[in-house]
Protein backbone atom coordinates (compact mmCIF):
# COMPACT_ATOMS: atom_id res chain seq x y z
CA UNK A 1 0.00 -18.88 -8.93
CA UNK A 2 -0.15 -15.05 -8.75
CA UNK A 3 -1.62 -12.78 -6.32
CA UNK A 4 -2.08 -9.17 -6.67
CA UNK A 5 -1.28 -7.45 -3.43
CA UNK A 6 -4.93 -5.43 -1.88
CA UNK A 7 -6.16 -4.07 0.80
CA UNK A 8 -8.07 -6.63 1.51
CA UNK A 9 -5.38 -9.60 0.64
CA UNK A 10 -2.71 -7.59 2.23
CA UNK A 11 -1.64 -6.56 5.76
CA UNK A 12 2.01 -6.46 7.26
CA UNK A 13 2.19 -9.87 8.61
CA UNK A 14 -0.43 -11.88 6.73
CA UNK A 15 -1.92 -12.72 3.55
CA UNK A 16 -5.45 -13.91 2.71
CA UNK A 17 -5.58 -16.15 -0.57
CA UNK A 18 -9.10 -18.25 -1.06
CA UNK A 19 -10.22 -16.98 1.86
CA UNK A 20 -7.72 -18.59 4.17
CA UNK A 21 -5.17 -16.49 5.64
CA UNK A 22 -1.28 -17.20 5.58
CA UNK A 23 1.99 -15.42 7.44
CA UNK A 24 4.74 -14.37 4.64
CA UNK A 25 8.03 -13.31 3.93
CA UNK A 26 9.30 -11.64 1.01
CA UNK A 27 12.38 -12.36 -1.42
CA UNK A 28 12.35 -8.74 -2.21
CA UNK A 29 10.62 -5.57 -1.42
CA UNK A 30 6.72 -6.06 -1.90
CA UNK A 31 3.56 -3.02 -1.52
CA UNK A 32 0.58 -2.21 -2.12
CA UNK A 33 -0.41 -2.81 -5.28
CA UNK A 34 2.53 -5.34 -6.29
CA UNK A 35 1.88 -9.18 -7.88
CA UNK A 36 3.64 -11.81 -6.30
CA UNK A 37 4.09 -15.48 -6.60
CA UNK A 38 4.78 -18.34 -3.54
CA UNK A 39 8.30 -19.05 -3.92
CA UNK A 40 8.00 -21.97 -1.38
CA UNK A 41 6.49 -23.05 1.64
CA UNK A 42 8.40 -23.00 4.74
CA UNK A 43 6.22 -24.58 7.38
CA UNK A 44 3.29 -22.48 7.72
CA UNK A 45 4.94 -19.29 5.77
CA UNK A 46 4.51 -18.31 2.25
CA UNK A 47 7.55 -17.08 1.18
CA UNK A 48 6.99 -14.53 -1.75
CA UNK A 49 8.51 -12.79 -4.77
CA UNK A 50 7.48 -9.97 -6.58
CA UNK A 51 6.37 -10.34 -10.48
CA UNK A 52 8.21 -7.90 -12.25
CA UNK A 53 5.59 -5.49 -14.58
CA UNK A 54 5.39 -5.63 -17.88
CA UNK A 55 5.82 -2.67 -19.61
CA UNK A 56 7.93 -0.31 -17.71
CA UNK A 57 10.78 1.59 -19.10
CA UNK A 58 13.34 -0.32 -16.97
CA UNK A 59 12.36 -3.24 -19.07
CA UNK A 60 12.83 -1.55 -22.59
């Protein structure tokens, strides 16, 4: 599953995914804006990694 990273999904020490919210941690650097996936579950704590974009010239 994917999640992209709003306001209103997003704040610094939770995220809100079908309505329930969730603490996380990240495998790597994560903003605004960003899509992530759940790495794993540890506990209670969504640990998250960012989806690299498609298209950007570090990819070509």
């Amino acid at each position: 599953m994917t999640i992209h990273l709003t306001p209103g999904s997003f704040t610094n020490n939770k995220i809100t995914i079908n309505g329930q919210s969730y603490q996380y941690r990240c495998l790597d650097g994560v903003q605004m804006g960003d899509t992530v996936r759940v790495a794993r579950v540890v506990g209670e704590t969504l640990i998250l990694e960012k989806v690299p974009s498609r298209g950007t010239d570090s990819e070509l």
